[in-house]
Protein backbone atom coordinates (compact mmCIF):
# COMPACT_ATOMS: atom_id res chain seq x y z
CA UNK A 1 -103.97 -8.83 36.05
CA UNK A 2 -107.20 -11.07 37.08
CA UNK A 3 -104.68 -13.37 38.59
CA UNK A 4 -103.61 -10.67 41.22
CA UNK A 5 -107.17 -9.37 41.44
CA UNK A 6 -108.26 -13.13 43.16
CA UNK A 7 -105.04 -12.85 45.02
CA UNK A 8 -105.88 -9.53 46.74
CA UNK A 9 -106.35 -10.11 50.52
CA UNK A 10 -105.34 -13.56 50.95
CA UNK A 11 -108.08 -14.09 48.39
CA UNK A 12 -110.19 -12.97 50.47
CA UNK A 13 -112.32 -10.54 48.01
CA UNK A 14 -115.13 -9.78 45.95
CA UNK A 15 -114.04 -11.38 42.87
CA UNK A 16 -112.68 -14.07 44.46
CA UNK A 17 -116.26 -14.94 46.43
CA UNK A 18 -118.16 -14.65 42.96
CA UNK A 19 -115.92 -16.99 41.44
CA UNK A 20 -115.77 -19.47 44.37
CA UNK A 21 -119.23 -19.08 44.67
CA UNK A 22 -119.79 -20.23 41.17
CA UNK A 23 -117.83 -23.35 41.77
CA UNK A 24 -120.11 -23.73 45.09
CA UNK A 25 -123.25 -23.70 42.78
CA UNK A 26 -122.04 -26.60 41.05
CA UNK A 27 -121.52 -28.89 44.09
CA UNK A 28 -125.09 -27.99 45.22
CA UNK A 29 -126.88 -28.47 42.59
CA UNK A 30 -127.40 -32.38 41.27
CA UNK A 31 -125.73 -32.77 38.19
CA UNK A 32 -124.44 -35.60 36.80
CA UNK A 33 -121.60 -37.60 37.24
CA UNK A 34 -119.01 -37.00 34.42
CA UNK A 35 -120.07 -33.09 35.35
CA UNK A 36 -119.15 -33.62 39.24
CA UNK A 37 -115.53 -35.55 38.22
CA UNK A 38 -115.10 -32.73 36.05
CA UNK A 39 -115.73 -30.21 39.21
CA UNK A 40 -113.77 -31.66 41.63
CA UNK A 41 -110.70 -31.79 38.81
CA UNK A 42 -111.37 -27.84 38.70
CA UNK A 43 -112.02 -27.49 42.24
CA UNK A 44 -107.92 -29.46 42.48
CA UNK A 45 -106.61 -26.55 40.15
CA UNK A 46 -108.32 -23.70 42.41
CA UNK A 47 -106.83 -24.85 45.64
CA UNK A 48 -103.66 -25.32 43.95
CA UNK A 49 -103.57 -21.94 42.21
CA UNK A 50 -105.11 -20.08 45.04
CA UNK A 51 -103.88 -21.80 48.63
CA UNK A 52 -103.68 -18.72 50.52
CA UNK A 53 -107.62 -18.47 49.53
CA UNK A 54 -108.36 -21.48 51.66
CA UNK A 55 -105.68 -21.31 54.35
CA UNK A 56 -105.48 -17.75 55.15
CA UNK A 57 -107.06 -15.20 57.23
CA UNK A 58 -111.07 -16.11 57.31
CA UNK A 59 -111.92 -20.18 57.32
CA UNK A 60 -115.69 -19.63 55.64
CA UNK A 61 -114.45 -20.88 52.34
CA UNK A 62 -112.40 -23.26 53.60
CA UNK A 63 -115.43 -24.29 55.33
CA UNK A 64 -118.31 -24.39 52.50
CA UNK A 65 -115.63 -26.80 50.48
CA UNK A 66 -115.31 -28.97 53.64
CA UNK A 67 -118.96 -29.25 54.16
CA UNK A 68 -119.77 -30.04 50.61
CA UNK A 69 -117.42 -32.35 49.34
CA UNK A 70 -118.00 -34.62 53.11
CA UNK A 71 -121.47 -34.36 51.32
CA UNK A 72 -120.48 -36.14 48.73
CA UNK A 73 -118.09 -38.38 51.05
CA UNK A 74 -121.36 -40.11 51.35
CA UNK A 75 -122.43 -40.34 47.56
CA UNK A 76 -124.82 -43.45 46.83
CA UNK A 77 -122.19 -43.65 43.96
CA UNK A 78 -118.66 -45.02 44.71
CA UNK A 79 -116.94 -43.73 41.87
CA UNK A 80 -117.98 -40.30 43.26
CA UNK A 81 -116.47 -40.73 46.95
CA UNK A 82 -113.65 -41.72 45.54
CA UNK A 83 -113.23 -38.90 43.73
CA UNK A 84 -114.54 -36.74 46.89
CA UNK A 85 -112.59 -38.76 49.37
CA UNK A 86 -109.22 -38.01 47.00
CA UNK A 87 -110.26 -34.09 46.35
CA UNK A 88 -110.69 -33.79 50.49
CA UNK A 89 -107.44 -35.24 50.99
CA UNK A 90 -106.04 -33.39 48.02
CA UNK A 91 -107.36 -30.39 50.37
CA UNK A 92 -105.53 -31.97 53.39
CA UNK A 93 -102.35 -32.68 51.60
CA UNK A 94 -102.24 -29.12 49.73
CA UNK A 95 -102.64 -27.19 53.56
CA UNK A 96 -99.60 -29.15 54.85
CA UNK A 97 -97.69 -28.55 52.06
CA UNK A 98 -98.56 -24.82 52.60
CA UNK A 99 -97.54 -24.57 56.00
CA UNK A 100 -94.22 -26.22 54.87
CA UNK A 101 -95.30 -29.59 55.91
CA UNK A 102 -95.68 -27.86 59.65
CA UNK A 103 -99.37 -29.31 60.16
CA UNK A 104 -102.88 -28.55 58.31
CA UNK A 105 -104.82 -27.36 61.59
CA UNK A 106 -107.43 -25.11 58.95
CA UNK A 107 -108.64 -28.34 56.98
CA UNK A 108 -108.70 -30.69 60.03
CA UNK A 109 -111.01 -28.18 62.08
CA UNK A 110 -112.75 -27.13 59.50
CA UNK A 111 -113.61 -31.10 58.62
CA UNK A 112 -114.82 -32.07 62.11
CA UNK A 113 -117.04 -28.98 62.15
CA UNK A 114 -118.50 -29.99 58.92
CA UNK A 115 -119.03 -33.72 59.97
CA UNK A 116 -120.57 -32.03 63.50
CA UNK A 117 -122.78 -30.13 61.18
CA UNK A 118 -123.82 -32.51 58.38
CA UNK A 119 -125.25 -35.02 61.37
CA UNK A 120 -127.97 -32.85 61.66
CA UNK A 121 -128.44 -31.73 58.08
CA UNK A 122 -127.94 -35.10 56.15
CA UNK A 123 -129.73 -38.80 56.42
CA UNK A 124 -127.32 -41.85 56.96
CA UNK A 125 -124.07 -39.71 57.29
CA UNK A 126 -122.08 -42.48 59.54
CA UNK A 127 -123.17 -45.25 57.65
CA UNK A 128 -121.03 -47.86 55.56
CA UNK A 129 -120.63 -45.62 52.55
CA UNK A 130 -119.45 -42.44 54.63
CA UNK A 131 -116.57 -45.13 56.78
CA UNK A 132 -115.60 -46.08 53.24
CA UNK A 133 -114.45 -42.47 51.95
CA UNK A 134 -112.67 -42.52 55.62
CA UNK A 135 -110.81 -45.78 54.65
CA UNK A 136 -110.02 -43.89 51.40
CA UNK A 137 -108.38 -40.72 52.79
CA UNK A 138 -106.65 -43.17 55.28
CA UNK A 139 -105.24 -45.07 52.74
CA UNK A 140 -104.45 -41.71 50.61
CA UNK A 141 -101.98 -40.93 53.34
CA UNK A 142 -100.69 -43.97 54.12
CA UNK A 143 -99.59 -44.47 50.67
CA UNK A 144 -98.22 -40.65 49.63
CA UNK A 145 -94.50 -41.97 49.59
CA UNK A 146 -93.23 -38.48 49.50
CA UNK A 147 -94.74 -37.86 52.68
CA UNK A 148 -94.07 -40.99 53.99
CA UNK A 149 -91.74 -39.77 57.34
CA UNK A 150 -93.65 -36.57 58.08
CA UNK A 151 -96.59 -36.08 60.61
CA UNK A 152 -99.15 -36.02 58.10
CA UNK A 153 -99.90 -39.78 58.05
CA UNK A 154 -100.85 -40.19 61.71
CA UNK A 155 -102.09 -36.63 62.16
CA UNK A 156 -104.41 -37.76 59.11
CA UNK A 157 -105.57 -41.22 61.29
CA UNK A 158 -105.93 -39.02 64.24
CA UNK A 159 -108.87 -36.78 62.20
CA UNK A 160 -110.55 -39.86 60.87
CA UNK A 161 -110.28 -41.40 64.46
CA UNK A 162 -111.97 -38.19 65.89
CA UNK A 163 -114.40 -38.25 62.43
CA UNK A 164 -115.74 -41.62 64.18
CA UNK A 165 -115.68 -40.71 67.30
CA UNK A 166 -118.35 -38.46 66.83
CA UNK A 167 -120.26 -40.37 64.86
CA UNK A 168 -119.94 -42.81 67.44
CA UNK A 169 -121.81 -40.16 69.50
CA UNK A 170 -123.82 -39.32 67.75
CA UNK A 171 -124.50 -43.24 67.41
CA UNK A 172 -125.73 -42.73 71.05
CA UNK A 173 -127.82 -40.06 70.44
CA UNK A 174 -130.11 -41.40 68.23
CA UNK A 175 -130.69 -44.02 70.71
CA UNK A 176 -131.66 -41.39 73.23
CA UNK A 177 -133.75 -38.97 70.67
CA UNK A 178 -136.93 -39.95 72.85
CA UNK A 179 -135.31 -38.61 76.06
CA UNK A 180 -134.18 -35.05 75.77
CA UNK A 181 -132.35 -34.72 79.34
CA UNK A 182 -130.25 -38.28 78.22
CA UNK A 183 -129.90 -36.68 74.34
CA UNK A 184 -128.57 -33.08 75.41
CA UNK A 185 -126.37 -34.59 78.58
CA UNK A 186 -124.49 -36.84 75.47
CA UNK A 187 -124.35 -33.64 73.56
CA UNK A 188 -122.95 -31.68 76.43
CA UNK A 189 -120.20 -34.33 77.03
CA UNK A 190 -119.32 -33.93 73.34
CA UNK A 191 -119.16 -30.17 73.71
CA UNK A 192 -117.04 -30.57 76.90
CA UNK A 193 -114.71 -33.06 75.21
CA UNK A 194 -113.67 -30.22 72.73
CA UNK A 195 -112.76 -27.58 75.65
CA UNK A 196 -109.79 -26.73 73.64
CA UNK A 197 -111.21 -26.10 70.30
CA UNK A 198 -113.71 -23.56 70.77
CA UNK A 199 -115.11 -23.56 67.34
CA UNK A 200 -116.09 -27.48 67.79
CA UNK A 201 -117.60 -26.34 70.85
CA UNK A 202 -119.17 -23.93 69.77
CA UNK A 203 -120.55 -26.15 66.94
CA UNK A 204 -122.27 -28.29 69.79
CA UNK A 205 -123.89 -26.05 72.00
CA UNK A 206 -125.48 -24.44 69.35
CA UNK A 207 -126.74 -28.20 68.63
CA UNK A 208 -127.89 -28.56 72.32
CA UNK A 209 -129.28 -24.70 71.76
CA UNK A 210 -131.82 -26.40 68.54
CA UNK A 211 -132.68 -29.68 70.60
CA UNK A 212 -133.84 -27.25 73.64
CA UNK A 213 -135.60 -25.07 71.49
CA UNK A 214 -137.40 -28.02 69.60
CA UNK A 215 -138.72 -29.20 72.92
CA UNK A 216 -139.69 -26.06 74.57
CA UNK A 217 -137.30 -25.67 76.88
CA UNK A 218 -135.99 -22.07 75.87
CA UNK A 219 -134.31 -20.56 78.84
CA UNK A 220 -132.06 -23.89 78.46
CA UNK A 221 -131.40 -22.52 74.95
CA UNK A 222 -130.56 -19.12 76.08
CA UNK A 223 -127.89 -20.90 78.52
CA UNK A 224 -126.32 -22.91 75.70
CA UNK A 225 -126.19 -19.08 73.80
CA UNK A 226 -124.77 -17.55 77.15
CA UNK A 227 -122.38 -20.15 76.80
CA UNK A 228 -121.17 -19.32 73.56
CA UNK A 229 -121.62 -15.47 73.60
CA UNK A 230 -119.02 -16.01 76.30
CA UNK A 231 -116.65 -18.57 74.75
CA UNK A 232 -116.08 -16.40 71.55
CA UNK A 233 -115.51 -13.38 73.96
CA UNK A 234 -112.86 -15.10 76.06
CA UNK A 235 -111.54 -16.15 72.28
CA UNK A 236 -111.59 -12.48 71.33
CA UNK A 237 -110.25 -11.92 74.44
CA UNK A 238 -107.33 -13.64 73.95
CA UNK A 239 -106.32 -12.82 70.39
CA UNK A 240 -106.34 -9.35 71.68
CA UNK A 241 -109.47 -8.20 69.53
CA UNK A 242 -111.32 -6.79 72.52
């Protein structure tokens, strides 16, 4: 049945990318705000009908949700990052639950790389309205009773601590935008600070990659790619993949 068909792979199928795609659409695309409390309800019943789809195999669904509900983390609207802040910890929640309340390592990368990312692709992320939807996933886990004497709570604080922390960064980089050897030494120290995650560094350097390139300096660029080219071989490397 269709149910199976979506199921095939982890999820990870044709059918299932049309029909996530679909729901993609409507997060990108302005619409209006009974429409986007209606998504995000739909969006609760696809994560919770179809886990394995987000916390399975390949992370670039679990990825595009991350990046576009954050988005609207930092609505203009309140009543929309509330609903956003709930649907991302809904997210959160759902992964620990699926790893029999083990940990949810997929959403909580997959979150920093999105706030990494969003710096550079959205105005004012880091502002008031953006710490607000943090307070509200905080407070999501400090009150989800049945949780209550697990990890999640503090694992939870610890991704909203490391949510600020690079905003706080990035904070400092914006100071420094006028002096590219200050700007990309910040941005190096970020990358360096995530030695163990070699996605989030990988996010970074390919950050200090586009401020190199923007200012000329392209065989600085073609280091930061070096760099990377050989991270995700050592990371082959070590899943056995090559």
């Amino acid at each position: 049945n269709l149910k199976n068909q979506l199921l095939t792979d982890h999820g990870h199928n044709p059918l299932m990318k049309k029909v996530f795609d679909v729901y993609l659409c409507f997060l990108q695309k302005n619409q209006s705000e009974t429409a986007l409390k209606n998504v995000f309800i739909a969006l609760r019943a696809l994560i919770f009908k179809f886990p394995s789809t987000f916390y399975e195999g390949r992370a670039d669904m679990c990825s595009a949700l991350c990046y576009e509900i954050l988005k609207y983390c930092n609505s203009k609207l309140s009543s929309i990052r509330t609903e956003a802040s709930q649907l991302l910890y809904f997210l959160m929640r759902n992964n620990f639950d699926y790893t029999g309340k083990k940990s949810f390592v997929r959403t909580h990368l997959q979150v920093i790389i999105s706030v990494s990312q969003l710096i550079a692709d959205v105005v004012g992320i880091g502002g008031t309205r953006f710490q607000q939807s943090l307070s509200i996933i905080n407070n999501c886990a400090n009150n989800d009773r049945i949780i209550k004497h697990t990890t999640f709570p503090s694992d939870v604080k610890d991704l909203t601590k490391r949510i600020r922390t690079v905003l706080m960064a990035t904070a400092q980089m914006k100071e420094h935008e006028n002096d590219p050897e200050m700007l990309v030494d910040l941005q190096y120290s970020l990358a360096k600070s995530y030695a163990s995650t070699p996605e989030l560094r990988k996010t970074w350097l390919d950050s200090m990659a586009r401020i190199h390139v923007k200012n000329g300096d392209l065989s600085e660029a073609a280091m930061c790619y070096v760099h990377v080219a050989a991270l995700v071989a050592e990371y082959l490397t070590r899943k056995g993949m090559i």
